[in-house]
C-alpha atoms as a PDB file:
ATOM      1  CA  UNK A   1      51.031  14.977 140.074  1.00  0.00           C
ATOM      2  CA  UNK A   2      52.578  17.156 137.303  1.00  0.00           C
ATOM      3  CA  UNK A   3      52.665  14.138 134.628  1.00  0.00           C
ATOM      4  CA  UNK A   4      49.093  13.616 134.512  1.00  0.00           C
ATOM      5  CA  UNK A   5      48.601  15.956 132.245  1.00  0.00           C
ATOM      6  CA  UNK A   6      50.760  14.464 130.210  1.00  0.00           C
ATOM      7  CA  UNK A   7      48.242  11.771 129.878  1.00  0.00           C
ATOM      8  CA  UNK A   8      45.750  13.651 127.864  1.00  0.00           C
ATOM      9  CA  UNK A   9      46.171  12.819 124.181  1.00  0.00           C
ATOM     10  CA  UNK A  10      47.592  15.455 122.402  1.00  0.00           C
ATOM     11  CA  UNK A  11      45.139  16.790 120.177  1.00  0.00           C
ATOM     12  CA  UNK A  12      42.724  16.843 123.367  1.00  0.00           C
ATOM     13  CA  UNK A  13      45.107  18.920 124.834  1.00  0.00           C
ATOM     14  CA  UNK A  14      45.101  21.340 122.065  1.00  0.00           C
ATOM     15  CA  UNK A  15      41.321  21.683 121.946  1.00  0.00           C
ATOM     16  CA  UNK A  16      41.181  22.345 125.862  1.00  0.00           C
ATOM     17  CA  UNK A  17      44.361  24.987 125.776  1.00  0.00           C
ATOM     18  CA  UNK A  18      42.272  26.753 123.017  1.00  0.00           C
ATOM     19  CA  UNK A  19      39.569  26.750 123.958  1.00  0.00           C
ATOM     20  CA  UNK A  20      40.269  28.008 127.802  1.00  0.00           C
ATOM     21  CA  UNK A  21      40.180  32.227 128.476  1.00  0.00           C
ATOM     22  CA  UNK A  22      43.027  31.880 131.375  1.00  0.00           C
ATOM     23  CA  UNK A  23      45.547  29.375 132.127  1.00  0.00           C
ATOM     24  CA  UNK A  24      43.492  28.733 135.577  1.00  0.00           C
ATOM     25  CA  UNK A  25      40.650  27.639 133.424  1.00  0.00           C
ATOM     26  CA  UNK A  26      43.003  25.434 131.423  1.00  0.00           C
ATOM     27  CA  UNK A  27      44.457  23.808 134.721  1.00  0.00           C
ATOM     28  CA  UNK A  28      40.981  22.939 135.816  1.00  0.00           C
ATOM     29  CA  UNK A  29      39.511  21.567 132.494  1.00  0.00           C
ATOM     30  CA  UNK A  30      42.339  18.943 132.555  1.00  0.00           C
ATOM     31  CA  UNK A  31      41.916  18.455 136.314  1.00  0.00           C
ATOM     32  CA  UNK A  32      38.706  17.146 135.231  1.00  0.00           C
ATOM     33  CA  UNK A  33      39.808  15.500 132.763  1.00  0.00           C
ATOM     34  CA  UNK A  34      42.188  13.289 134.616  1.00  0.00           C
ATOM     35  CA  UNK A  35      40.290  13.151 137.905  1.00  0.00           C
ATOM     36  CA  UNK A  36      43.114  14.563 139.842  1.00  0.00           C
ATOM     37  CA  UNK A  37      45.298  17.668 140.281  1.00  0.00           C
ATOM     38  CA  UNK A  38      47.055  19.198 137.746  1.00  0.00           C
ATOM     39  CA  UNK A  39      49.320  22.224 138.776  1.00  0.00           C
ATOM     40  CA  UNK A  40      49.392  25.717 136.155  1.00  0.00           C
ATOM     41  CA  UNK A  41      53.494  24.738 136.202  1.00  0.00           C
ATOM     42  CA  UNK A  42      52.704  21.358 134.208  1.00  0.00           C
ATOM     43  CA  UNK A  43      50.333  22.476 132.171  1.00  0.00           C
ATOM     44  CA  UNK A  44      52.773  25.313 130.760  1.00  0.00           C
ATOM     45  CA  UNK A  45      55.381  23.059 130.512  1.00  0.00           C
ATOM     46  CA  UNK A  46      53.332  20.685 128.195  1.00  0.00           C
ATOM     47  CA  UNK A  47      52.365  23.738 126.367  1.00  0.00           C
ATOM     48  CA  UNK A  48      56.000  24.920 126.323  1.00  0.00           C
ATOM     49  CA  UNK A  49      56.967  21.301 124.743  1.00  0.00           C
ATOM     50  CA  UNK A  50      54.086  21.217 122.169  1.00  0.00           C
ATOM     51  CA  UNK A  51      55.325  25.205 121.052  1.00  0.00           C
ATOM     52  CA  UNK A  52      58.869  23.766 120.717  1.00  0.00           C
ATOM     53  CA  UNK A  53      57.559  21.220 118.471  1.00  0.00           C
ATOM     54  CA  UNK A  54      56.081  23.964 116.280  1.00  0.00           C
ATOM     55  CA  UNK A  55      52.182  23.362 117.174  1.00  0.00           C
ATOM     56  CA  UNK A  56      50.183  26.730 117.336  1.00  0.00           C
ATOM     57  CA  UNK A  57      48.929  27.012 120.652  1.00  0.00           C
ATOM     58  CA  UNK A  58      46.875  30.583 121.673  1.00  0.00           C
ATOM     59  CA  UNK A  59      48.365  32.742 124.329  1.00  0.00           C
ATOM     60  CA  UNK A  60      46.870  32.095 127.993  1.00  0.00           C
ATOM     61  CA  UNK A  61      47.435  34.624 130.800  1.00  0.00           C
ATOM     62  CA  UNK A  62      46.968  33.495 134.790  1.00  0.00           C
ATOM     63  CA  UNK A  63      43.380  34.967 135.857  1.00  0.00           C
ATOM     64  CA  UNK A  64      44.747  37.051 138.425  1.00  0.00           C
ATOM     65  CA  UNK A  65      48.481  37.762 139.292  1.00  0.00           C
ATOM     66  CA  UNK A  66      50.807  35.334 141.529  1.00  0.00           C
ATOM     67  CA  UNK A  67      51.149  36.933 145.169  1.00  0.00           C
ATOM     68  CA  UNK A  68      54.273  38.259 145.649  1.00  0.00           C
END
């Protein structure tokens, strides 16, 4: 589940991080994409490997908080 968004090319991926307000709006633009689920976790970790690789990705923020 988690390594299909690994499947979007890389600068897709860029253009949909970007362009998304929340990280929830992120996770369903590439849920779409793939036409199947794609949890916030893999998403962020994508994200997290494309920062470590120096590419400038905005900040993205969950819409509303995890329950506790």
């Amino acid at each position: 589940m988690g390594d299909r968004v690994w499947q979007v090319p890389q600068d897709q991926f860029i253009t949909v991080w970007n362009d998304a307000r929340s990280l929830d709006e992120a996770a369903a633009k590439f849920k779409a994409l793939v036409n199947g689920n794609v949890p916030c976790w893999a998403v962020m970790a994508r994200a997290m490997s494309l920062r470590k690789d120096g590419i400038a990705l905005k900040p993205l923020t969950r819409s509303a908080p995890l329950p506790a």
